[in-house]
N, C-alpha and C. Protein backbone atom coordinates (compact mmCIF):
# COMPACT_ATOMS: atom_id res chain seq x y z
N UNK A 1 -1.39 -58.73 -15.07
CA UNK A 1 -1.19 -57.41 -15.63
C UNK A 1 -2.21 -57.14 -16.71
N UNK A 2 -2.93 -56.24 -16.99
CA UNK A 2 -3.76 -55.39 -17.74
C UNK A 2 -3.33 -55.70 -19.18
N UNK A 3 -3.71 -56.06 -19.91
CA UNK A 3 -3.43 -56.10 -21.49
C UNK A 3 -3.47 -54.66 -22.15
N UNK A 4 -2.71 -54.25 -23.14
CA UNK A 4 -2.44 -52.86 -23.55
C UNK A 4 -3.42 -52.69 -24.41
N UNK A 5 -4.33 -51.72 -24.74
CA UNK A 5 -5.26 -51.72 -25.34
C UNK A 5 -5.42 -50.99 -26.64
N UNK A 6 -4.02 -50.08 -26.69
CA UNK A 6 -3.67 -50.24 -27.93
C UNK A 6 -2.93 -50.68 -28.86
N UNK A 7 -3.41 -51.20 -30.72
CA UNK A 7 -2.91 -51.97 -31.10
C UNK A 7 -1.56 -51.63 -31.55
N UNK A 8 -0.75 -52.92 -32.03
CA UNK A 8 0.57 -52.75 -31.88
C UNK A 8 0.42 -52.40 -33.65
N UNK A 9 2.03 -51.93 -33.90
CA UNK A 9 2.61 -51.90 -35.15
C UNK A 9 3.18 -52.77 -35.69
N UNK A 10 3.21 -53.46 -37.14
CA UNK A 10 3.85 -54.63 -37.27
C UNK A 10 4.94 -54.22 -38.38
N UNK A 11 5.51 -55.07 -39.15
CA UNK A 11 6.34 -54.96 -39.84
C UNK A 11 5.91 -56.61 -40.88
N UNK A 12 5.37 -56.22 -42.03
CA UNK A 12 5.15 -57.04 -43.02
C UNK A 12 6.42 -57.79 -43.77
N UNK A 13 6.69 -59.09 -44.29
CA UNK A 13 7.90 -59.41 -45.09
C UNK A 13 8.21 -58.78 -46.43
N UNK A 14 7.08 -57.98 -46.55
CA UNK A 14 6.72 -57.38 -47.81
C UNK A 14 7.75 -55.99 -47.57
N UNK A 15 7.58 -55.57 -46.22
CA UNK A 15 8.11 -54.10 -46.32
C UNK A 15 7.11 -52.85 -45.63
N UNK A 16 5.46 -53.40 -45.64
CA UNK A 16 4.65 -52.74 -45.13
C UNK A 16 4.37 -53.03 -43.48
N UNK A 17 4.28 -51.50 -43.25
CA UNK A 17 3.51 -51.54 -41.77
C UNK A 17 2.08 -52.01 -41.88
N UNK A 18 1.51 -52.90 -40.66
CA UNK A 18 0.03 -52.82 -40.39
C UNK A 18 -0.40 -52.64 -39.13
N UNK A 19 -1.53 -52.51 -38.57
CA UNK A 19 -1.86 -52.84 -37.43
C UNK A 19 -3.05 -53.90 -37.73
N UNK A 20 -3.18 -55.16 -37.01
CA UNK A 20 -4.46 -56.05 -37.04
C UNK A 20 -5.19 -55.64 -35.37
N UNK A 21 -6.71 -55.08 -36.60
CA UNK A 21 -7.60 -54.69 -35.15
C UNK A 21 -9.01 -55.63 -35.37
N UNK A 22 -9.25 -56.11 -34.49
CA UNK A 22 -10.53 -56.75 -34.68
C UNK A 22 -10.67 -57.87 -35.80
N UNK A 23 -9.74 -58.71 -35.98
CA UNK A 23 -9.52 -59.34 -37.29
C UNK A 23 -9.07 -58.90 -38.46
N UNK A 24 -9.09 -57.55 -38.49
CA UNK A 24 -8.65 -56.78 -40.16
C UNK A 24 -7.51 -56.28 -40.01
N UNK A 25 -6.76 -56.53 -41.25
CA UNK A 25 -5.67 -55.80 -41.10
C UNK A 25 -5.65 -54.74 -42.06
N UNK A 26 -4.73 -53.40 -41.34
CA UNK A 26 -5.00 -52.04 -41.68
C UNK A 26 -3.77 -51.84 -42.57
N UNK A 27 -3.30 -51.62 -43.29
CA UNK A 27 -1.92 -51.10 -44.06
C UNK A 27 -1.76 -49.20 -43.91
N UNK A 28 -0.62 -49.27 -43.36
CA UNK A 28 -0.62 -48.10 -42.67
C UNK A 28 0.84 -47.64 -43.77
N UNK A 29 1.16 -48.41 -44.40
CA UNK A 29 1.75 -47.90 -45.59
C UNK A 29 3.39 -48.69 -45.18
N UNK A 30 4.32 -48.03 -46.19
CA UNK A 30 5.78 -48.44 -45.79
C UNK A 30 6.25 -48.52 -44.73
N UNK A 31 6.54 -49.68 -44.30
CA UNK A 31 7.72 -49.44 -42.92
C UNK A 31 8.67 -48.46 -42.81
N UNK A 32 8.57 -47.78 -41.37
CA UNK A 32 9.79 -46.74 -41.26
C UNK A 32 9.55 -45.71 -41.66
N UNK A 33 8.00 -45.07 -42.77
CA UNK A 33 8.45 -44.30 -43.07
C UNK A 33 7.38 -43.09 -41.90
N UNK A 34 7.88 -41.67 -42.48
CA UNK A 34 7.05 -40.84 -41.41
C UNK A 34 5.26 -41.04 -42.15
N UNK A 35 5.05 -41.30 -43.36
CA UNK A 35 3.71 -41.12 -43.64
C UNK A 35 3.19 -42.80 -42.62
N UNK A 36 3.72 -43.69 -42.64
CA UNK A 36 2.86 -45.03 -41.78
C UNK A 36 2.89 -44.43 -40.33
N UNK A 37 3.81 -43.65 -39.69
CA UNK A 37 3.64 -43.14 -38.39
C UNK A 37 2.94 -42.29 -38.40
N UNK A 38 2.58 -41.56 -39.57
CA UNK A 38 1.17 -40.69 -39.30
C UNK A 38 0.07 -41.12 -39.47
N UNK A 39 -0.08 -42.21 -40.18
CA UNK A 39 -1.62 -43.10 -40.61
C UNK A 39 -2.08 -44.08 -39.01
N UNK A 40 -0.35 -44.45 -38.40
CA UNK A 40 -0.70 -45.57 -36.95
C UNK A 40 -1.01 -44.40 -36.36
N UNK A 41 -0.40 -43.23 -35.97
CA UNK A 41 -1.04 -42.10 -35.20
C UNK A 41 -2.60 -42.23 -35.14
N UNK A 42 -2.72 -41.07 -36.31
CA UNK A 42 -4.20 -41.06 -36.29
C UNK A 42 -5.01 -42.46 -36.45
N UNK A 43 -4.56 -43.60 -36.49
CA UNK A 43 -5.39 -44.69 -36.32
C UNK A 43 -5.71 -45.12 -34.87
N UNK A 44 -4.52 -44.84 -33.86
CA UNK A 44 -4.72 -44.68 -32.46
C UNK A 44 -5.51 -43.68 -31.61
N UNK A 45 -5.34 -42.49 -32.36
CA UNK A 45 -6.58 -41.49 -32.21
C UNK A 45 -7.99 -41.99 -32.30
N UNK A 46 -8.58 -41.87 -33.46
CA UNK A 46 -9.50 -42.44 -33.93
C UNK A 46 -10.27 -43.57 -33.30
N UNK A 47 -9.50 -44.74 -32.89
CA UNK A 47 -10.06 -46.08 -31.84
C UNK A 47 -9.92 -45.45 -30.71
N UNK A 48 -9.41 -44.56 -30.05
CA UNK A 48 -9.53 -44.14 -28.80
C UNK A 48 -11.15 -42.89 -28.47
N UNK A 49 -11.29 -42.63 -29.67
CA UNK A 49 -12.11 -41.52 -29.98
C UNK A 49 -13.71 -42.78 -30.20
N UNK A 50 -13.46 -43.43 -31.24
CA UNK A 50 -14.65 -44.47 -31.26
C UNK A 50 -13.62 -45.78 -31.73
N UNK A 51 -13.68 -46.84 -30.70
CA UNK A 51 -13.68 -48.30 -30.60
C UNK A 51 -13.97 -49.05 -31.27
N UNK A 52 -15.56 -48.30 -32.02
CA UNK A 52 -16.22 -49.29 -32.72
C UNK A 52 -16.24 -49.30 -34.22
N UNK A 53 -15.49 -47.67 -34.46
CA UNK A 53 -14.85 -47.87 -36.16
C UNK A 53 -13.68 -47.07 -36.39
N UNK A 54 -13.50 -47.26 -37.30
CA UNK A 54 -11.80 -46.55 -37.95
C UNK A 54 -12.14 -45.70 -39.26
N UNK A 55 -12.32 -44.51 -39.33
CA UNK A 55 -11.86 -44.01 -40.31
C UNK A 55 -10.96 -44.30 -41.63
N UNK A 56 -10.98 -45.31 -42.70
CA UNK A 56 -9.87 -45.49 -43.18
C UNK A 56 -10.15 -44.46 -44.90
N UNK A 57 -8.42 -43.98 -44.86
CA UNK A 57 -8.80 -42.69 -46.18
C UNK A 57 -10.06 -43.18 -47.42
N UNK A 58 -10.30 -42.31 -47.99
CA UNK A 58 -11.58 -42.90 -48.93
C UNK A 58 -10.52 -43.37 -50.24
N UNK A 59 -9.49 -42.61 -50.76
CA UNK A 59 -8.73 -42.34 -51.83
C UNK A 59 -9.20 -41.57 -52.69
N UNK A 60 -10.00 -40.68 -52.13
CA UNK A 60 -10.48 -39.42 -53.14
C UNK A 60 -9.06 -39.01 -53.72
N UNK A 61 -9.20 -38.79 -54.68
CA UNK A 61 -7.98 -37.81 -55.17
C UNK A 61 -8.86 -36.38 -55.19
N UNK A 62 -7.61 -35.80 -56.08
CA UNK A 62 -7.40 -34.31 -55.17
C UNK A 62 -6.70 -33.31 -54.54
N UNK A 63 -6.91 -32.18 -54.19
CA UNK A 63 -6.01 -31.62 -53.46
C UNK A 63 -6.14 -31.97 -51.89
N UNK A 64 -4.85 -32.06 -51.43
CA UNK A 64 -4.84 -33.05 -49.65
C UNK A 64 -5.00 -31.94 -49.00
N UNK A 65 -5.11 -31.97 -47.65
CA UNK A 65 -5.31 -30.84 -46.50
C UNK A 65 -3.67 -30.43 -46.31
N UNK A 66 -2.78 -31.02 -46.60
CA UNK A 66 -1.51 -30.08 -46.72
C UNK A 66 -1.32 -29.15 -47.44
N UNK A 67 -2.06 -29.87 -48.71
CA UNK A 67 -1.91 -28.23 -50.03
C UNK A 67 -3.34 -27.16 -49.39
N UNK A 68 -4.22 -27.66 -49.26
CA UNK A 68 -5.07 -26.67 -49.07
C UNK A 68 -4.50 -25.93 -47.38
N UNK A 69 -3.70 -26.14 -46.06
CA UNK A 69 -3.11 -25.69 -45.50
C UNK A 69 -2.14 -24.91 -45.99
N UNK A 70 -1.15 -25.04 -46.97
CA UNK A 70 -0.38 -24.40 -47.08
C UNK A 70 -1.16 -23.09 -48.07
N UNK A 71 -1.69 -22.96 -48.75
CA UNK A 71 -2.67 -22.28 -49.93
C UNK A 71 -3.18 -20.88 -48.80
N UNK A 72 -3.60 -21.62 -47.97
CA UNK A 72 -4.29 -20.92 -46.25
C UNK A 72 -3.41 -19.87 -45.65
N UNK A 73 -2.68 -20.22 -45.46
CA UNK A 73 -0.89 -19.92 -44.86
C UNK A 73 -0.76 -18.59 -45.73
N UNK A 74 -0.37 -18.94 -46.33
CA UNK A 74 -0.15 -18.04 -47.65
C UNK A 74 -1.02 -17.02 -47.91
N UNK A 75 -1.97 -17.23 -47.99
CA UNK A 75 -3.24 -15.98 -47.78
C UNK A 75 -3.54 -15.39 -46.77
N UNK A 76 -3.21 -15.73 -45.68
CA UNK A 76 -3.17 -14.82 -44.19
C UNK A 76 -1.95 -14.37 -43.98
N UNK A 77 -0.97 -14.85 -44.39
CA UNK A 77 0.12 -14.27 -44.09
C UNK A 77 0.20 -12.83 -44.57
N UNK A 78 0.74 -12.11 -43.74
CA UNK A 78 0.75 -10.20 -44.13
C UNK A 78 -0.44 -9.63 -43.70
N UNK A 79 -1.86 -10.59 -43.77
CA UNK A 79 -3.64 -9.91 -43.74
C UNK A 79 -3.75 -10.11 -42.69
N UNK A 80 -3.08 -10.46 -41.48
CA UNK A 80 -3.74 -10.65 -39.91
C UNK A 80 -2.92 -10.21 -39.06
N UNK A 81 -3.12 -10.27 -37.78
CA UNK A 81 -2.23 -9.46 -36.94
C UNK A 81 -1.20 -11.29 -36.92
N UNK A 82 0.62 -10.81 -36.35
CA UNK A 82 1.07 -11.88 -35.94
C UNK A 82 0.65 -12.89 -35.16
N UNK A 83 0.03 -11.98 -34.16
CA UNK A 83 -0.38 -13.14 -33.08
C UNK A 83 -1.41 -14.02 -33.28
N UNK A 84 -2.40 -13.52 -33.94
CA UNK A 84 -3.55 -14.74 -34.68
C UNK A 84 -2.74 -15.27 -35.76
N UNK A 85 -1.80 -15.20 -36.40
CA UNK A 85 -1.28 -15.69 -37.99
C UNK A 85 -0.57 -16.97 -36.77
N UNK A 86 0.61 -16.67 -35.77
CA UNK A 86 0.85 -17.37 -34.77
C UNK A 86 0.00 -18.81 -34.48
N UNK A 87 -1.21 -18.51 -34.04
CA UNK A 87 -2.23 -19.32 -33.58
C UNK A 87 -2.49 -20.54 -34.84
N UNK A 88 -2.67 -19.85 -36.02
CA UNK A 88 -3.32 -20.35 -37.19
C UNK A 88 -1.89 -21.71 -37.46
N UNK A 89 -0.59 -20.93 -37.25
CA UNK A 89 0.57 -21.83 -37.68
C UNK A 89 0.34 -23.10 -36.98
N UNK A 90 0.57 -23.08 -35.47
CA UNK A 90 0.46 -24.27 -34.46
C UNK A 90 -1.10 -24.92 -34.60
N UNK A 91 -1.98 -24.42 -34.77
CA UNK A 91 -3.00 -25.39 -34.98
C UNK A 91 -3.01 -26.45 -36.24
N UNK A 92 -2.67 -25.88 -37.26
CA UNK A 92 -2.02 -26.26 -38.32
C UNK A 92 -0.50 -27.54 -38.37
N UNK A 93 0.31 -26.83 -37.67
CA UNK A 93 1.54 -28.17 -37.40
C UNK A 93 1.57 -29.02 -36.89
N UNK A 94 0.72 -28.88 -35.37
CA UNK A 94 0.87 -29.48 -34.63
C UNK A 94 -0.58 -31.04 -34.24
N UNK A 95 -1.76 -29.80 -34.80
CA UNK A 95 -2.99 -30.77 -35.01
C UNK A 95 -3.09 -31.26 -36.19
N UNK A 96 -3.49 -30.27 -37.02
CA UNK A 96 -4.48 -30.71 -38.39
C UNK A 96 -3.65 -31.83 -39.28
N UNK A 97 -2.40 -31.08 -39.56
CA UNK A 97 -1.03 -31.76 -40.41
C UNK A 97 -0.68 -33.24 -39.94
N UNK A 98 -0.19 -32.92 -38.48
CA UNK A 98 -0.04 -34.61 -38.14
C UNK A 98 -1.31 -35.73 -38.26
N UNK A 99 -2.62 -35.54 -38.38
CA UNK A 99 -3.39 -36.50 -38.18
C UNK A 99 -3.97 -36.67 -39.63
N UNK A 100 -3.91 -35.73 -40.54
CA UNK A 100 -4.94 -35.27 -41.31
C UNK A 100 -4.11 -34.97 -42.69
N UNK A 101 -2.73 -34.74 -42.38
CA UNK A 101 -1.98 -33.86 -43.90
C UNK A 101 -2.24 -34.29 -45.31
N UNK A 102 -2.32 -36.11 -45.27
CA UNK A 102 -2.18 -36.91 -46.36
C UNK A 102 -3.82 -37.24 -46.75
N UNK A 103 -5.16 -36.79 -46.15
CA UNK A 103 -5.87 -36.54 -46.62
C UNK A 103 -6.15 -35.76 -47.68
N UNK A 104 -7.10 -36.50 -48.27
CA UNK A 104 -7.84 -35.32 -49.44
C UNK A 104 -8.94 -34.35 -48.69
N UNK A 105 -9.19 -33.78 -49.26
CA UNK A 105 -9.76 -32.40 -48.33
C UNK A 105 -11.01 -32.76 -48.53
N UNK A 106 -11.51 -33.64 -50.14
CA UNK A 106 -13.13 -33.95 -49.73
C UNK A 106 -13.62 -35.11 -48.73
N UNK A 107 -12.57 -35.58 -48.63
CA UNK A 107 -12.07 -36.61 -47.01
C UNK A 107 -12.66 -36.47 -46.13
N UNK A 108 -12.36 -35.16 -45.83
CA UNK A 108 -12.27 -34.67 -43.86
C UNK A 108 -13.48 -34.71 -43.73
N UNK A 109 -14.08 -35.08 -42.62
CA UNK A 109 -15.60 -35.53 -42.22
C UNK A 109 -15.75 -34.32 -40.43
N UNK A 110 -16.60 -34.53 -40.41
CA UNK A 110 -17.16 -34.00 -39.19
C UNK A 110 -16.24 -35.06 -38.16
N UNK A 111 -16.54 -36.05 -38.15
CA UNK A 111 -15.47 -37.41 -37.32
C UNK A 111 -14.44 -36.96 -37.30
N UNK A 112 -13.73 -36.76 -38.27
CA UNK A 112 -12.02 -35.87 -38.21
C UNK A 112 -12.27 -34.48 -37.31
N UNK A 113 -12.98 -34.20 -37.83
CA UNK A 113 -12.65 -32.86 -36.89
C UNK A 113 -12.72 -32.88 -35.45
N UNK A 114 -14.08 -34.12 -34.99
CA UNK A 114 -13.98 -34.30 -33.54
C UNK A 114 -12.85 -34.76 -32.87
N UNK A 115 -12.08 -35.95 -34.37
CA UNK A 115 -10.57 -36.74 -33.53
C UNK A 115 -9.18 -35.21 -33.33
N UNK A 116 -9.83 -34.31 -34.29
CA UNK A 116 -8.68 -33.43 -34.18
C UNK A 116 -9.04 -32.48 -33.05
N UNK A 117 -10.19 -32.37 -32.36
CA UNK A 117 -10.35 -31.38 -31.46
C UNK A 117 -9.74 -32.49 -30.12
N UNK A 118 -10.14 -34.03 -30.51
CA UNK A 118 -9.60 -34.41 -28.86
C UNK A 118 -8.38 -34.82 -29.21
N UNK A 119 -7.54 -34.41 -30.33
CA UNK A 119 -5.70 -34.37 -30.13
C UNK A 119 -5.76 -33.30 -29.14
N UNK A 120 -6.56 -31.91 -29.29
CA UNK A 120 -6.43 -30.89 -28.48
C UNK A 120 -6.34 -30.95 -27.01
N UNK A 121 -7.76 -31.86 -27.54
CA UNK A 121 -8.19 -32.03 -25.52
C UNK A 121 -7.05 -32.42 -24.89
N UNK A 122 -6.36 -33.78 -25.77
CA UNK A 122 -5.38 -34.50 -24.41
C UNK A 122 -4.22 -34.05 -24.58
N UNK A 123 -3.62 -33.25 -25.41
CA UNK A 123 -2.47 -32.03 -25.81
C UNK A 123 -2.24 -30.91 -24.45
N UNK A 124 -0.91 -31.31 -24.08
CA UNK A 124 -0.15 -30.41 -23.23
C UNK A 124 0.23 -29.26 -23.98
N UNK A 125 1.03 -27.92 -23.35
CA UNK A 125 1.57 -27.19 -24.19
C UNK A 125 2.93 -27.90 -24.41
N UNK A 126 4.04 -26.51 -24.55
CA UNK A 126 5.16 -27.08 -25.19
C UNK A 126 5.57 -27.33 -24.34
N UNK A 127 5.94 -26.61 -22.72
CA UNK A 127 6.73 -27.28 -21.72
C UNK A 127 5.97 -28.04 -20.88
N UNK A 128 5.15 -28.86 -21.26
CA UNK A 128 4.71 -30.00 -20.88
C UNK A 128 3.77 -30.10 -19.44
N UNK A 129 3.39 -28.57 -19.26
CA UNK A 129 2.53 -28.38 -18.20
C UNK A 129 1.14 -28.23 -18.27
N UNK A 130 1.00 -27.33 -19.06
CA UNK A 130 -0.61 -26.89 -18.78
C UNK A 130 -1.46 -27.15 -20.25
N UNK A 131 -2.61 -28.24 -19.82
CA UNK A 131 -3.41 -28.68 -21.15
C UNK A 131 -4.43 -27.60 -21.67
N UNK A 132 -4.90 -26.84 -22.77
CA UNK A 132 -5.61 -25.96 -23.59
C UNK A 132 -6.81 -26.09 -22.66
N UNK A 133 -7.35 -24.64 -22.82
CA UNK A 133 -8.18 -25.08 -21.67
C UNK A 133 -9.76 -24.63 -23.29
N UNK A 134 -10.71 -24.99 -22.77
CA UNK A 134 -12.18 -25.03 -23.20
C UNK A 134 -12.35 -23.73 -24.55
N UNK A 135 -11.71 -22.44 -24.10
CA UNK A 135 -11.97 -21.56 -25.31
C UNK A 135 -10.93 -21.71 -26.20
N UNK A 136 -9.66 -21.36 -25.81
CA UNK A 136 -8.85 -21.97 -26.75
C UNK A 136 -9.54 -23.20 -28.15
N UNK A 137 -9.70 -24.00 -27.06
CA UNK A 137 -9.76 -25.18 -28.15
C UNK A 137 -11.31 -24.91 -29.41
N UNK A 138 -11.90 -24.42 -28.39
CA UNK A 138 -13.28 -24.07 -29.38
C UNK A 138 -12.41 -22.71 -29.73
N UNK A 139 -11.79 -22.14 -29.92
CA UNK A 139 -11.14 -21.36 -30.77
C UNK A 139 -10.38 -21.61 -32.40
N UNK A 140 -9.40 -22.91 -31.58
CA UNK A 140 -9.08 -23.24 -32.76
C UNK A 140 -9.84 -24.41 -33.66
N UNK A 141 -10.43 -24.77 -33.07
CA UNK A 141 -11.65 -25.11 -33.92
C UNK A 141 -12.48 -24.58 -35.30
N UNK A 142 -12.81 -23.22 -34.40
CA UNK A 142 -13.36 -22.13 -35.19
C UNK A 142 -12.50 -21.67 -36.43
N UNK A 143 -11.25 -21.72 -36.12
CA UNK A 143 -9.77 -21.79 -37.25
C UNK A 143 -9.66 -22.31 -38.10
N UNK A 144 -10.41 -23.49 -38.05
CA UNK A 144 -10.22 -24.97 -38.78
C UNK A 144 -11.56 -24.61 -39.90
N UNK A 145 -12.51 -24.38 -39.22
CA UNK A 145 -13.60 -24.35 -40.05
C UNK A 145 -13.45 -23.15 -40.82
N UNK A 146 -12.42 -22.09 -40.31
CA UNK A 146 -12.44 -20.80 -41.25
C UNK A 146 -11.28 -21.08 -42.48
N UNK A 147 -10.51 -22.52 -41.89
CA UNK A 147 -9.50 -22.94 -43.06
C UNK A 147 -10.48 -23.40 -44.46
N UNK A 148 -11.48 -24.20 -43.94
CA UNK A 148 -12.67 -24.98 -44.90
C UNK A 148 -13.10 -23.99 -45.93
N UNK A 149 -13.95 -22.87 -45.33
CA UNK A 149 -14.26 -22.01 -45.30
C UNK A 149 -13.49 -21.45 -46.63
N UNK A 150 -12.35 -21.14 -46.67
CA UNK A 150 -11.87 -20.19 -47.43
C UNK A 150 -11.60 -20.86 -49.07
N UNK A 151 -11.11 -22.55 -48.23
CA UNK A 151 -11.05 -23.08 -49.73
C UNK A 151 -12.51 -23.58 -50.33
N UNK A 152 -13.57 -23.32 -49.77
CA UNK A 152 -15.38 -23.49 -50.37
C UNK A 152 -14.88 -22.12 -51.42
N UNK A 153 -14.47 -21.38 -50.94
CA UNK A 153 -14.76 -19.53 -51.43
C UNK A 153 -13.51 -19.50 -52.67
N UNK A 154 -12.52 -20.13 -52.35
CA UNK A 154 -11.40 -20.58 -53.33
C UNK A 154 -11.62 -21.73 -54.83
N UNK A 155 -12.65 -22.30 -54.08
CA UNK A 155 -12.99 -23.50 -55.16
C UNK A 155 -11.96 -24.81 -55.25
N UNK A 156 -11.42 -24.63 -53.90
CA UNK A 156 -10.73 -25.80 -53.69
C UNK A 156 -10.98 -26.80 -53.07
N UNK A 157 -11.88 -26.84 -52.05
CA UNK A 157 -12.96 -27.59 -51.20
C UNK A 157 -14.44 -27.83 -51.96
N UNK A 158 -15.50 -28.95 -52.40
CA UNK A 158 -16.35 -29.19 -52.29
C UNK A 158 -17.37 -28.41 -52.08
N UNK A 159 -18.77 -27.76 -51.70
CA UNK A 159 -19.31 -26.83 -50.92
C UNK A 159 -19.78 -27.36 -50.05
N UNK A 160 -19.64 -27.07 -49.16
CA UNK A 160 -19.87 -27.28 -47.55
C UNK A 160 -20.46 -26.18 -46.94
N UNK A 161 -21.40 -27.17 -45.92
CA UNK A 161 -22.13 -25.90 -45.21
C UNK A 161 -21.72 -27.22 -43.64
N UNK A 162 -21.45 -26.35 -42.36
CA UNK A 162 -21.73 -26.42 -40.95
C UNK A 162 -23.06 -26.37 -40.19
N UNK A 163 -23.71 -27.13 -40.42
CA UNK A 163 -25.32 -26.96 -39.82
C UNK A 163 -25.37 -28.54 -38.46
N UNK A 164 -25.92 -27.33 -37.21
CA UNK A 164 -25.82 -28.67 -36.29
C UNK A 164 -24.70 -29.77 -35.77
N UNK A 165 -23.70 -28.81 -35.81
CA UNK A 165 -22.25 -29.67 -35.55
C UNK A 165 -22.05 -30.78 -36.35
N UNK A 166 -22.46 -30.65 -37.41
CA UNK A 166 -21.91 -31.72 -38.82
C UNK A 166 -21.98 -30.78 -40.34
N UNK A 167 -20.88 -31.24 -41.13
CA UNK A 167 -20.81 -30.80 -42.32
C UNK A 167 -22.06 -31.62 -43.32
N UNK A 168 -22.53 -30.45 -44.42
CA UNK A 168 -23.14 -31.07 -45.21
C UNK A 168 -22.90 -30.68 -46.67
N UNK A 169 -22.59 -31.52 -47.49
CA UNK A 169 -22.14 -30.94 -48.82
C UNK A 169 -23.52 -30.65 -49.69
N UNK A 170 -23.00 -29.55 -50.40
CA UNK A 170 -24.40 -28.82 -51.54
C UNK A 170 -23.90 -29.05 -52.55
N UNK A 171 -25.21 -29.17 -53.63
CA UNK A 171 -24.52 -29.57 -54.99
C UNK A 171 -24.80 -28.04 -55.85
């Protein structure tokens, strides 16, 4: 039988989750709790996305991509039609938040954004039939970068510029 190729979750005597990949072990935080199931998440993302490294948080402090999401939220809400405010919510709950929430926002790399576009790629809808097809996803993409976007203009993000499908910070 095929060996499973992704790594398992452990349970430390200490109390902490890890995963050991490649000899290192990763601390994915408290056992049990929902923040270590979001760090093993996106750590399974990430090795599925590239094999050959892991993203691990920098510990920038800061404001995280939850506060600067919610900040977002809040400022479109009432200024857009429902059905794009709609769009903005689920890209937001369902992508950015689960892989990304407990980041700091000067964190998020061009790499994140590719692991968050292929949550998209391999993302069914809700009744479990039909996967996002090509504009969509370069749609909400475009969402993501207009989330960046607003907190550069807010002064809550770093300055960032999009040149050549990678971010580059200005001083």
């Amino acid at each position: 039988m095929p060996k499973s190729t992704e790594p398992k979750l452990t349970e430390r005597k200490d109390g902490r989750a890890v995963v050991h990949w490649k000899g290192k072990m990763h601390i994915m935080g408290k056992s049990g709790t929902p923040e270590a199931k979001t760090a093993y998440h996106r750590f399974c993302i990430e090795l599925q996305n590239n094999p050959a490294g892991y993203v691990m948080p920098s510990g920038v402090e800061g404001v995280t991509i939850q506060e600067l999401c919610a900040g977002y939220i809040a400022h479109i809400e009432g200024n857009i039609h429902p059905s794009h405010f709609c769009h903005y919510k689920t890209i937001i709950s369902d992508f950015l938040l689960p892989l990304y929430g407990d980041f700091a926002v000067d964190a998020f790399t061009t790499k994140c954004l590719k692991n968050v576009r292929q949550a998209m790629i391999n993302a069914r809808n809700a009744s479990g039939g039909h996967r996002l097809c090509r504009k969509q996803i370069n749609d909400h993409v475009k969402r993501i970068v207009a989330l960046f976007r607003w907190g550069v203009e807010e002064d809550i993000v770093a300055s960032l510029h999009f040149f050549d499908g990678e971010w580059r910070r200005t001083s």
